[in-house]
N, C-alpha and C. Protein backbone atom coordinates (compact mmCIF):
# COMPACT_ATOMS: atom_id res chain seq x y z
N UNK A 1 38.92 33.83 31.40
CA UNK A 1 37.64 34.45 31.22
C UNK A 1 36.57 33.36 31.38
N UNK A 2 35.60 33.65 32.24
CA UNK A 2 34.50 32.57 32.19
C UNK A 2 33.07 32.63 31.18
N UNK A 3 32.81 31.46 31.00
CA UNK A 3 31.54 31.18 29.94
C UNK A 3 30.55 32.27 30.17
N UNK A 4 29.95 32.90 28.74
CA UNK A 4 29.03 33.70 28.83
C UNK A 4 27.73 33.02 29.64
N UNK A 5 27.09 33.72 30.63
CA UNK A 5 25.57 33.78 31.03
C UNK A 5 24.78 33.05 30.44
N UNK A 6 25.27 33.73 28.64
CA UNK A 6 23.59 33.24 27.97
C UNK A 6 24.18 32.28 27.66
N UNK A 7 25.21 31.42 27.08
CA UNK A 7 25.23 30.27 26.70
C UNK A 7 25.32 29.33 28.15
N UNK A 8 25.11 29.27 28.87
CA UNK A 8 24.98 28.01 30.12
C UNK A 8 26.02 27.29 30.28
N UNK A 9 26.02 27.08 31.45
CA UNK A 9 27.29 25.74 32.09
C UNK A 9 27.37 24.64 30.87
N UNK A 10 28.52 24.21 30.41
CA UNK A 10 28.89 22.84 29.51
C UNK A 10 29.02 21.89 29.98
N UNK A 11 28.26 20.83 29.89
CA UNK A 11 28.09 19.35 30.11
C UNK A 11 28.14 19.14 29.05
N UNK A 12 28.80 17.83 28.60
CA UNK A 12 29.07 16.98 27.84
C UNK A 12 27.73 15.90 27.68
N UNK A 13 27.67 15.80 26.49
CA UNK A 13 26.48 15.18 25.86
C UNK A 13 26.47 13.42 26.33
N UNK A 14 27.75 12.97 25.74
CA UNK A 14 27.74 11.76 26.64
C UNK A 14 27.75 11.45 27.75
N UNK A 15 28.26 12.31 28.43
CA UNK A 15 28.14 12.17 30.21
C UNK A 15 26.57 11.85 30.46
N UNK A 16 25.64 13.25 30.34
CA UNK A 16 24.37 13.81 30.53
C UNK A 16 23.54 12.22 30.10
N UNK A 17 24.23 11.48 28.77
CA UNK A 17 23.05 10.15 28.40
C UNK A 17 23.82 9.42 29.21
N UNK A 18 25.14 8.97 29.69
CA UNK A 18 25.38 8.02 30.74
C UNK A 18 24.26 8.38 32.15
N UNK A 19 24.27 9.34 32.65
CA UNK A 19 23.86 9.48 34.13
C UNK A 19 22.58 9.80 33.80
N UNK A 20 21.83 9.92 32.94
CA UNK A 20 20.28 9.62 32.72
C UNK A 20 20.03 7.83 32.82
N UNK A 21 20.39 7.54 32.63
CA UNK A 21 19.75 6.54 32.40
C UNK A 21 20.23 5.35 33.77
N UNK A 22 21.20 5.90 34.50
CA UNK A 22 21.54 5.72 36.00
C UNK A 22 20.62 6.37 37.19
N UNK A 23 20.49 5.52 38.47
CA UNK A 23 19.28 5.96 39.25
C UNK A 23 20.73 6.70 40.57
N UNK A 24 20.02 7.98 40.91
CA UNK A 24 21.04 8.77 41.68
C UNK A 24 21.29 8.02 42.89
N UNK A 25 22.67 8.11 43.18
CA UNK A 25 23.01 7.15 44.72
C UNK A 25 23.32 5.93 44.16
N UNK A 26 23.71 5.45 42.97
CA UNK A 26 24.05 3.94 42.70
C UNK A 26 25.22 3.94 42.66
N UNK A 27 26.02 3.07 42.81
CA UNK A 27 27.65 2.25 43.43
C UNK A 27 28.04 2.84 41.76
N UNK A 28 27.64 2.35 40.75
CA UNK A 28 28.04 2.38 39.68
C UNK A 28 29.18 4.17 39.45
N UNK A 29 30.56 3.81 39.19
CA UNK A 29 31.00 4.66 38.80
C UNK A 29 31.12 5.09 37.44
N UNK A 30 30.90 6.17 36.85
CA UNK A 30 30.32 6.53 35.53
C UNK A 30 32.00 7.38 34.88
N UNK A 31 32.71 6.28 34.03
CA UNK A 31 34.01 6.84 33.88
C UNK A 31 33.86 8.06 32.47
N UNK A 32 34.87 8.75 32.42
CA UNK A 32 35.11 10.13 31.78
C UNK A 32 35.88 10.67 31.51
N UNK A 33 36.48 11.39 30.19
CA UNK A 33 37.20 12.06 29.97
C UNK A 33 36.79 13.49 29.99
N UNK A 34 36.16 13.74 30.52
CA UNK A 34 35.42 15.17 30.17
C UNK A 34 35.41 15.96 31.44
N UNK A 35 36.90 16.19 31.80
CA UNK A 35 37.25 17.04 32.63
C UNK A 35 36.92 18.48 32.84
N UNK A 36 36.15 19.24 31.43
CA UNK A 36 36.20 20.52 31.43
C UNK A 36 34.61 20.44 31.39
N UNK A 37 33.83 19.57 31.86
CA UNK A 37 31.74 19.48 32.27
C UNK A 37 31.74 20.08 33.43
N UNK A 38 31.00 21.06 33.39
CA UNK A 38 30.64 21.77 34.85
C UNK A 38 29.47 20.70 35.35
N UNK A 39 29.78 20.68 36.86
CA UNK A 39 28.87 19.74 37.87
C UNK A 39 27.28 20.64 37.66
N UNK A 40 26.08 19.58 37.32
CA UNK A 40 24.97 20.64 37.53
C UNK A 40 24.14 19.54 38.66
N UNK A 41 22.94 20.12 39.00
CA UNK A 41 22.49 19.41 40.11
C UNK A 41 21.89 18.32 39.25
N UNK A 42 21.89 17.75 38.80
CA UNK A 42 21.15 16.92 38.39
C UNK A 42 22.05 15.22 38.33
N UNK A 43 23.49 16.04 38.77
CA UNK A 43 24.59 14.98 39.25
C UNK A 43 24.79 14.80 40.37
N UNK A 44 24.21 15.63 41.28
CA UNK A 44 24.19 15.21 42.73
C UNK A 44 23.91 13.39 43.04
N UNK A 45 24.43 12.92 43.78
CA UNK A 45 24.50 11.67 43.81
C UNK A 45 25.53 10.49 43.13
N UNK A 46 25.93 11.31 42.57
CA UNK A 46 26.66 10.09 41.17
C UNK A 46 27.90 10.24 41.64
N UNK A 47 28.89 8.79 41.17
CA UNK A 47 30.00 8.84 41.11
C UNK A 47 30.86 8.92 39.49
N UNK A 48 31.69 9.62 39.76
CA UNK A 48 32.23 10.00 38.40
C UNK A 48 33.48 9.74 38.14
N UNK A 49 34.27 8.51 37.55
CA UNK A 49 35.88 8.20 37.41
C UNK A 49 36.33 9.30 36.25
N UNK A 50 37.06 10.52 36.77
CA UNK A 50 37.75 11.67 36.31
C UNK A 50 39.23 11.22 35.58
N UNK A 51 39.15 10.87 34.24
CA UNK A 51 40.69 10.41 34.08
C UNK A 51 41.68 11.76 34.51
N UNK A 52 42.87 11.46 35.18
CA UNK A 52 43.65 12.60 35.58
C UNK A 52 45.28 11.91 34.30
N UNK A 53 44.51 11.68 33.14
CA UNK A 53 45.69 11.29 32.24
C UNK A 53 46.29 10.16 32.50
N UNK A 54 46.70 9.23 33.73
CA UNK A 54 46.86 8.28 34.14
C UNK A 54 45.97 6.70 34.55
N UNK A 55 45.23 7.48 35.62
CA UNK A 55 44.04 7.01 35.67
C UNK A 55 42.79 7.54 36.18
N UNK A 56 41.65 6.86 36.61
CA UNK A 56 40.51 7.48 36.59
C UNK A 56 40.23 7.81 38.18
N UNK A 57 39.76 8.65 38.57
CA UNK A 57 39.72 9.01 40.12
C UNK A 57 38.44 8.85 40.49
N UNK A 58 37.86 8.66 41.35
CA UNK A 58 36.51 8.84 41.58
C UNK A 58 36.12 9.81 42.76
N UNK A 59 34.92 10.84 42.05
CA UNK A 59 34.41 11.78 42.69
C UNK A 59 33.27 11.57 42.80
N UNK A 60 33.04 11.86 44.09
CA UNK A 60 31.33 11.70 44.06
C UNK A 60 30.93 13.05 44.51
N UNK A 61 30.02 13.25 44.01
CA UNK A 61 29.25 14.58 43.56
C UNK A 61 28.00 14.85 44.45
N UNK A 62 28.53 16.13 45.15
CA UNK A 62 27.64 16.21 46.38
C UNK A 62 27.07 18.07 45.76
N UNK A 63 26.41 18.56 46.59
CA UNK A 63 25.95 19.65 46.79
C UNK A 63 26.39 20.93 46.22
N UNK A 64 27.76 20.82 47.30
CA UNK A 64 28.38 22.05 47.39
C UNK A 64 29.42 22.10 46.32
N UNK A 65 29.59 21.27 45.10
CA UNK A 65 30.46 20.60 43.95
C UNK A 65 29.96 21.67 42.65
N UNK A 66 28.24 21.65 42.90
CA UNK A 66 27.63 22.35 41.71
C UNK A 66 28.35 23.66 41.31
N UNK A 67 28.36 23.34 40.07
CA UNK A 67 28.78 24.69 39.35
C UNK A 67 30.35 24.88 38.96
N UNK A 68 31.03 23.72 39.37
CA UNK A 68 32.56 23.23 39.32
C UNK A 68 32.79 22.48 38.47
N UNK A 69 33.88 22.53 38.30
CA UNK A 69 34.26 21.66 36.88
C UNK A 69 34.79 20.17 37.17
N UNK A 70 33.97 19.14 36.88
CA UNK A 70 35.16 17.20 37.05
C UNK A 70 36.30 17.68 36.89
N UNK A 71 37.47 18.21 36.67
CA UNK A 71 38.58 18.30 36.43
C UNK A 71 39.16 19.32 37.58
N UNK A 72 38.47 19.80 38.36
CA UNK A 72 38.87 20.40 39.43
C UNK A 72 39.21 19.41 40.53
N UNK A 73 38.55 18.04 40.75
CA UNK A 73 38.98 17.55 41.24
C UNK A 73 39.54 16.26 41.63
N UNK A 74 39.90 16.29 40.22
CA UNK A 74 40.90 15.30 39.27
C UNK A 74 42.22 15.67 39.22
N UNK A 75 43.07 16.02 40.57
CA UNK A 75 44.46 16.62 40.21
C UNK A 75 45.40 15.83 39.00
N UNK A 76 45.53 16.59 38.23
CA UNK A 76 46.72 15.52 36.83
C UNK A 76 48.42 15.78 37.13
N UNK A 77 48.67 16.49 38.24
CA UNK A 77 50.21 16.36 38.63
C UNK A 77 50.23 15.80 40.13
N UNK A 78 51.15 15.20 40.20
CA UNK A 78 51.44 14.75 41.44
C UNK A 78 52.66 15.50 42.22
N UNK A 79 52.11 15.66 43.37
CA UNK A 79 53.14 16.54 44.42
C UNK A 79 54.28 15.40 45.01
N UNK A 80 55.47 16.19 44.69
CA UNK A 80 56.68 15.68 45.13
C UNK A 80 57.51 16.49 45.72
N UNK A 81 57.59 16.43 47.52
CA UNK A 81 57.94 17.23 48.32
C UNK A 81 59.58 17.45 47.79
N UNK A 82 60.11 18.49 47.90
CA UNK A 82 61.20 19.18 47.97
C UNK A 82 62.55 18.58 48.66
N UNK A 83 63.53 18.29 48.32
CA UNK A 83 64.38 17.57 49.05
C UNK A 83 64.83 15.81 48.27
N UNK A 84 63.94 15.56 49.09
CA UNK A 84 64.18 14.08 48.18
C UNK A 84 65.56 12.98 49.48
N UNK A 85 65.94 12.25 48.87
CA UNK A 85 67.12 11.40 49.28
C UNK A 85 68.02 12.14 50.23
N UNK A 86 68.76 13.19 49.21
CA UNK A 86 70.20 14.00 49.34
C UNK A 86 69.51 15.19 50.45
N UNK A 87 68.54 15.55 50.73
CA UNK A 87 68.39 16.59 51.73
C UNK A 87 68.02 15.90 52.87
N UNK A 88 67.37 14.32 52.72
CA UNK A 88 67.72 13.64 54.04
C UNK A 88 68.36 13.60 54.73
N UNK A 89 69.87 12.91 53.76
CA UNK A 89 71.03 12.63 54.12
C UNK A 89 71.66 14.25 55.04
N UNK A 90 71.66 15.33 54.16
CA UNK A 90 72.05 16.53 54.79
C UNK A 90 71.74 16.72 56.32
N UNK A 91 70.14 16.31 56.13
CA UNK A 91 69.71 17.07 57.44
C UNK A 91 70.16 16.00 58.87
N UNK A 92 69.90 14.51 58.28
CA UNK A 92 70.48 13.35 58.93
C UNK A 92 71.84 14.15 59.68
N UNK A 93 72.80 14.43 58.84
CA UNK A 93 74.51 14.23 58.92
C UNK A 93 74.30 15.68 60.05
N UNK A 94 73.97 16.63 59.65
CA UNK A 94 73.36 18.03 60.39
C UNK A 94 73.10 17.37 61.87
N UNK A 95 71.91 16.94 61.98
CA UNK A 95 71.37 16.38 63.34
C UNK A 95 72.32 15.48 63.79
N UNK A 96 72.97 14.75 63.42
CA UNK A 96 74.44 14.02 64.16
C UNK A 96 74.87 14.66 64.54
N UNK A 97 75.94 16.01 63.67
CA UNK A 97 76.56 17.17 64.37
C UNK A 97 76.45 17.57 65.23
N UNK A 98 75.46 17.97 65.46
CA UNK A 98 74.45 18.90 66.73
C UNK A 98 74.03 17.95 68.31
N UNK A 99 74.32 16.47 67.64
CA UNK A 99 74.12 15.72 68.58
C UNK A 99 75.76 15.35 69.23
N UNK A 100 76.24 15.29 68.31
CA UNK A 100 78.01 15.18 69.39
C UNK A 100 78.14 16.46 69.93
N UNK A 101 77.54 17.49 68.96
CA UNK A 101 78.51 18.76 69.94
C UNK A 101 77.73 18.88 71.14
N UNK A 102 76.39 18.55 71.31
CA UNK A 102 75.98 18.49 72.31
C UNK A 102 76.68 17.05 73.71
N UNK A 103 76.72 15.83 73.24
CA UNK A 103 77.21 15.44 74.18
C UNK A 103 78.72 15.80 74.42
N UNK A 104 79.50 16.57 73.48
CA UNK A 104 80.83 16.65 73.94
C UNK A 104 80.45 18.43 75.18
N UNK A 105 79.76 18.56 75.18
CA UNK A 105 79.61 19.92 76.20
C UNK A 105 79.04 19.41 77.03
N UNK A 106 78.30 18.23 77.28
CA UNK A 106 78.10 17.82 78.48
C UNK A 106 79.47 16.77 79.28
N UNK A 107 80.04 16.47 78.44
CA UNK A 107 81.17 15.44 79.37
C UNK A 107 82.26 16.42 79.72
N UNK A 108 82.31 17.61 78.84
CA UNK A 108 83.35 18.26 79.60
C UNK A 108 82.46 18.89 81.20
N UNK A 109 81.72 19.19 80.98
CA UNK A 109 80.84 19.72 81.92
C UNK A 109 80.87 18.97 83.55
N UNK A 110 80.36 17.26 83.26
CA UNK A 110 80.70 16.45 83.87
C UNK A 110 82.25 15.91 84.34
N UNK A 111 83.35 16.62 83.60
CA UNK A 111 84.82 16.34 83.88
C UNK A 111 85.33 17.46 84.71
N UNK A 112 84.42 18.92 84.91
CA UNK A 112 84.78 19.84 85.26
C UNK A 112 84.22 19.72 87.00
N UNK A 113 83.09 19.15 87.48
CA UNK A 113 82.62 18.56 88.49
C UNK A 113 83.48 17.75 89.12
């Protein structure tokens, strides 16, 4: 369910006095735990280190960001494709297969000539 209307987007109080007192467009990355602050325009420009529980990511905060949450794009799991080692090996040993049975149908082919 999303935040009522009348109570307004949540920014975090410490964020809001960090990036006041920062001039918009400066190198300075402004670190954070406050993954659940909706982006308002008044962050346009800024860079923001998003801890994703590990470490801090940096987003910089453009336009089309407003109204989104720092933690949207702060992924906190990391993708680990399917397979791994042992489905290498499978597909490896597979593609060998396919590669003898292929040259053994060409030498008979060539023995039949």
């Amino acid at each position: 369910m999303s935040r009522s209307i009348k109570k307004g987007p949540y920014v975090d109080q410490r964020l809001i006095a960090k990036f006041s007192n920062l001039k918009s467009g400066s190198k300075d990355i402004i670190k954070t735990w406050a993954r659940r602050s909706a982006i308002s325009p008044e962050m346009i420009g800024f860079t923001f280190g998003v801890h994703n529980g590990k470490e801090f990511i940096p987003v910089y905060v453009t336009e089309d960001m407003v109204g989104h949450h720092l933690g949207e794009f702060s992924s906190t799991t990391k993708f680990s494709r399917h397979g791994g080692k042992m489905q290498r090996e499978l597909e490896s040993k597979s593609a060998k297969s396919e590669a003898a049975k292929v040259n053994a149908v060409k030498a008979t082919e060539t023995k039949k000539k």
